[in-house]
C-alpha atoms as a PDB file:
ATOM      1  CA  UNK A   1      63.700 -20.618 -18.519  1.00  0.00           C
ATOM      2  CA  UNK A   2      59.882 -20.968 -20.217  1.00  0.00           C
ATOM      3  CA  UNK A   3      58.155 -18.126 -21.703  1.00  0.00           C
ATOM      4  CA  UNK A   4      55.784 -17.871 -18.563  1.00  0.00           C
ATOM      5  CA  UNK A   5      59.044 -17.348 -16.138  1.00  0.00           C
ATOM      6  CA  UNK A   6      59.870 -14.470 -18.630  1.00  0.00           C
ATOM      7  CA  UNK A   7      56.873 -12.599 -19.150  1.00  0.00           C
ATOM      8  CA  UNK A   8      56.267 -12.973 -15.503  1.00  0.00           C
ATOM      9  CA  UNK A   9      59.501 -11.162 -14.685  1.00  0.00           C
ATOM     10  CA  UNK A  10      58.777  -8.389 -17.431  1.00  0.00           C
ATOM     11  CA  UNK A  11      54.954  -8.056 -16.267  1.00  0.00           C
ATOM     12  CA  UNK A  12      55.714  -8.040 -12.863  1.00  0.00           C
ATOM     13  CA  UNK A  13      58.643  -5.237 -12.971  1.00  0.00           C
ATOM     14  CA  UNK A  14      56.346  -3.075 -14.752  1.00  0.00           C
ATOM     15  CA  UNK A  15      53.523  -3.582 -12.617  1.00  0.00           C
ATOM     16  CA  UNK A  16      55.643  -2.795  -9.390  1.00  0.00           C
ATOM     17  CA  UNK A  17      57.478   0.294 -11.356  1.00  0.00           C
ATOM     18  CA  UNK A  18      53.863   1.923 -12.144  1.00  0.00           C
ATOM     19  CA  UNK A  19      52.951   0.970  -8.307  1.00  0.00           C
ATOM     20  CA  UNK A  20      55.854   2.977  -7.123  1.00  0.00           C
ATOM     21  CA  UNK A  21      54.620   5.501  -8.968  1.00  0.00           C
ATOM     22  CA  UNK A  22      51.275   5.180  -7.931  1.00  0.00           C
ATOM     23  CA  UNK A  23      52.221   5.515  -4.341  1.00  0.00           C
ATOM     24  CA  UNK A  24      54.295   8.105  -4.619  1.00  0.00           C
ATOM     25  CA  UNK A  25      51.568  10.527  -6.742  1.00  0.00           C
ATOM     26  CA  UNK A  26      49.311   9.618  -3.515  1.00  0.00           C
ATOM     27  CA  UNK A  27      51.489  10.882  -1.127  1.00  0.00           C
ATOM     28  CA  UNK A  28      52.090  14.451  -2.746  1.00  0.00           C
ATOM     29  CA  UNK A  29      51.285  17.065  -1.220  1.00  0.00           C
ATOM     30  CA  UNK A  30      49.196  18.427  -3.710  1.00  0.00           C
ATOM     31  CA  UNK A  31      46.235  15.993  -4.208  1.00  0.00           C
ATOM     32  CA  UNK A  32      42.688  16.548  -3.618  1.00  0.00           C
ATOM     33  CA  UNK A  33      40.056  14.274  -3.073  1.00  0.00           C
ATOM     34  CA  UNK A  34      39.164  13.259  -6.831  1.00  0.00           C
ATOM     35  CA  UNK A  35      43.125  12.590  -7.343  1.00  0.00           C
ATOM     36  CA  UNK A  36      43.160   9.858  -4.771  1.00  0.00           C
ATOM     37  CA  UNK A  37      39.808   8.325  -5.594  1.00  0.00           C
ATOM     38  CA  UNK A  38      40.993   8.346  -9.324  1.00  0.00           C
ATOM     39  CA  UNK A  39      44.565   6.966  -8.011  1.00  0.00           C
ATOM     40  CA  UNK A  40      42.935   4.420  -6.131  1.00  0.00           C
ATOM     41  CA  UNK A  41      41.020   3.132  -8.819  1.00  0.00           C
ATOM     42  CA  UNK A  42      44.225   3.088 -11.025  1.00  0.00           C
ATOM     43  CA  UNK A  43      45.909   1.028  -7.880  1.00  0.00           C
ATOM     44  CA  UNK A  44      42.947  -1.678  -8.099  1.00  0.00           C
ATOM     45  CA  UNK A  45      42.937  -2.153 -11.993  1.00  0.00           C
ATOM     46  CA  UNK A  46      46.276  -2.893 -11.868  1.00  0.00           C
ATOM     47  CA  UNK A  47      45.501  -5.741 -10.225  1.00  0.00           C
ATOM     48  CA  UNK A  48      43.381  -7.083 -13.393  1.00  0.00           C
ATOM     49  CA  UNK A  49      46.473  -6.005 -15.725  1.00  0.00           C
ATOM     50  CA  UNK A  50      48.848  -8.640 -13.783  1.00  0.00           C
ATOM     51  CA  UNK A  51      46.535 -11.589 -13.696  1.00  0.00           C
ATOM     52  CA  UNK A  52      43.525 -10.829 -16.030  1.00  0.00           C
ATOM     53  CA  UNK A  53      42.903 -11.467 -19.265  1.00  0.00           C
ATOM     54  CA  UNK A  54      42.478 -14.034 -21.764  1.00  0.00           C
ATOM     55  CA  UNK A  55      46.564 -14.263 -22.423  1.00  0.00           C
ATOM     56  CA  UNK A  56      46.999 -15.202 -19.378  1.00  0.00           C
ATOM     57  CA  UNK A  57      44.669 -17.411 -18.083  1.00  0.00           C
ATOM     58  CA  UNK A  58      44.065 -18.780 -21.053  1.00  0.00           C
ATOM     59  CA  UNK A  59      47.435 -18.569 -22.788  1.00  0.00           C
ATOM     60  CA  UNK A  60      45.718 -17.658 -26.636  1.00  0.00           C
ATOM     61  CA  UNK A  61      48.864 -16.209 -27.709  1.00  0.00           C
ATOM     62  CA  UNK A  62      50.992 -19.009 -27.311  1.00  0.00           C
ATOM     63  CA  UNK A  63      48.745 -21.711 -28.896  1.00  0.00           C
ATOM     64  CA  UNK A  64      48.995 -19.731 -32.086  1.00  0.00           C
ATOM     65  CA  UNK A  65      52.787 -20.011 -31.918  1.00  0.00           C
ATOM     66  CA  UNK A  66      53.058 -23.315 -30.523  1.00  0.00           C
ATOM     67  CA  UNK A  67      54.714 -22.457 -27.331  1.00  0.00           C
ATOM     68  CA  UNK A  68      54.210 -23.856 -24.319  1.00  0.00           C
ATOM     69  CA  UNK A  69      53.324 -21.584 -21.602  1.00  0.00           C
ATOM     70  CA  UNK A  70      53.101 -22.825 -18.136  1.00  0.00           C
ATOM     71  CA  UNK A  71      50.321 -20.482 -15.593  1.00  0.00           C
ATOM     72  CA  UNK A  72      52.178 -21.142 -12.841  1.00  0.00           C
ATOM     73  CA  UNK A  73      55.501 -20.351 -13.726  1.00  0.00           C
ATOM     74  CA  UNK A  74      53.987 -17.042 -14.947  1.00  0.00           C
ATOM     75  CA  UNK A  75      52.516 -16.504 -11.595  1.00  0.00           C
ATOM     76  CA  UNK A  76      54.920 -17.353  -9.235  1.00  0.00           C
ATOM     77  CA  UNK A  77      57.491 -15.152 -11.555  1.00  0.00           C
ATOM     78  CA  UNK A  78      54.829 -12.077 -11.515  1.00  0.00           C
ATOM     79  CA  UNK A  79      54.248 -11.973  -7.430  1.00  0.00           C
ATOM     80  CA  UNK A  80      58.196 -12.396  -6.880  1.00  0.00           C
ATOM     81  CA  UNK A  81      59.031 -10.042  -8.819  1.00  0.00           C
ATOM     82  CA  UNK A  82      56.291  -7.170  -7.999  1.00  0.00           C
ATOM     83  CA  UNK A  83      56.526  -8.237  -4.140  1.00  0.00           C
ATOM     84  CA  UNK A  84      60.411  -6.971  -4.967  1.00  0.00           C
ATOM     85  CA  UNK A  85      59.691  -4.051  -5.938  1.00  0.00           C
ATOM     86  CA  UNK A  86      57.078  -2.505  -3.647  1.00  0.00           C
ATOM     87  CA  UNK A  87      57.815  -4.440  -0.845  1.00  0.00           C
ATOM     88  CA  UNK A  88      59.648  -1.730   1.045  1.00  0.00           C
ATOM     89  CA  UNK A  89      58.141   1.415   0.045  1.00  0.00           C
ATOM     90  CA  UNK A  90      54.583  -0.509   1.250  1.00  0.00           C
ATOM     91  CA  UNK A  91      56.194  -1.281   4.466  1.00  0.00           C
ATOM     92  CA  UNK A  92      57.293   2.531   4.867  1.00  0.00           C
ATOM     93  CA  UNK A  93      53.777   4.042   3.912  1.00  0.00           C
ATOM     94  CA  UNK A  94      52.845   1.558   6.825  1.00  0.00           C
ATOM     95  CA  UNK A  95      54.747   2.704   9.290  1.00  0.00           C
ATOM     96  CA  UNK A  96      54.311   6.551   8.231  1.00  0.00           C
ATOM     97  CA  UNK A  97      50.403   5.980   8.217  1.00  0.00           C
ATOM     98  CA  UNK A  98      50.903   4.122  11.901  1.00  0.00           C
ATOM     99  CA  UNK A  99      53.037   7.410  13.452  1.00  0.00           C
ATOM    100  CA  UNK A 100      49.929   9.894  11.636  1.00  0.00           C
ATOM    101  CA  UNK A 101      47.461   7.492  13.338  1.00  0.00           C
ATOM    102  CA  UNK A 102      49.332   7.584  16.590  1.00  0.00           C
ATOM    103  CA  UNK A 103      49.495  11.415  16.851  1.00  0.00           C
ATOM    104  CA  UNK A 104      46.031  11.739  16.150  1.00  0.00           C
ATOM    105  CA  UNK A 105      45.042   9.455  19.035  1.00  0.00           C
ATOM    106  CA  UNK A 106      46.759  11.620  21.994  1.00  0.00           C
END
């Protein structure tokens, strides 16, 4: 197993952990309107913490040490694992948005 499988396993379980939590401070009960904008926000940058930077793309840490570190392997590691994670509490928000959407339509 390479160092990108790895890191892609450890980046991508924290990414879907903070998610979850994410998701589940947006659907409290006590949020106002600057909470979910700000949450939001957090949501979307989390995005740039998976696959941006220059460690990634570029791989700068692991040319100091020698290593070899593989993009892809990283990747593919990263979406599997966060995809995991989040998967079904996505799916439920989905369906629980879909009923609130349906109500409000009769």
């Amino acid at each position: 197993m390479g160092p990108g499988i790895f890191i892609g396993l450890i980046i991508g379980i924290i990414s879907g952990i903070a998610a979850l939590m994410l998701l589940k401070t947006l659907n409290s009960p006590l949020k106002k309107d600057s909470t979910t904008i700000a949450l939001v926000a957090e949501l979307v940058t989390l995005a740039t913490f998976m696959v941006g930077g220059k460690w990634a793309s570029e791989g700068l840490f692991f040319k100091i040490f020698n290593i070899t570190f593989d993009a892809s392997e990283y990747y593919m590691s990263l979406a599997i694992a966060f995809t995991l994670i989040i998967i079904y509490p996505v799916l439920r928000l989905i369906i629980k948005l879909g009923e609130e959407f349906g109500r409000g339509a009769e």
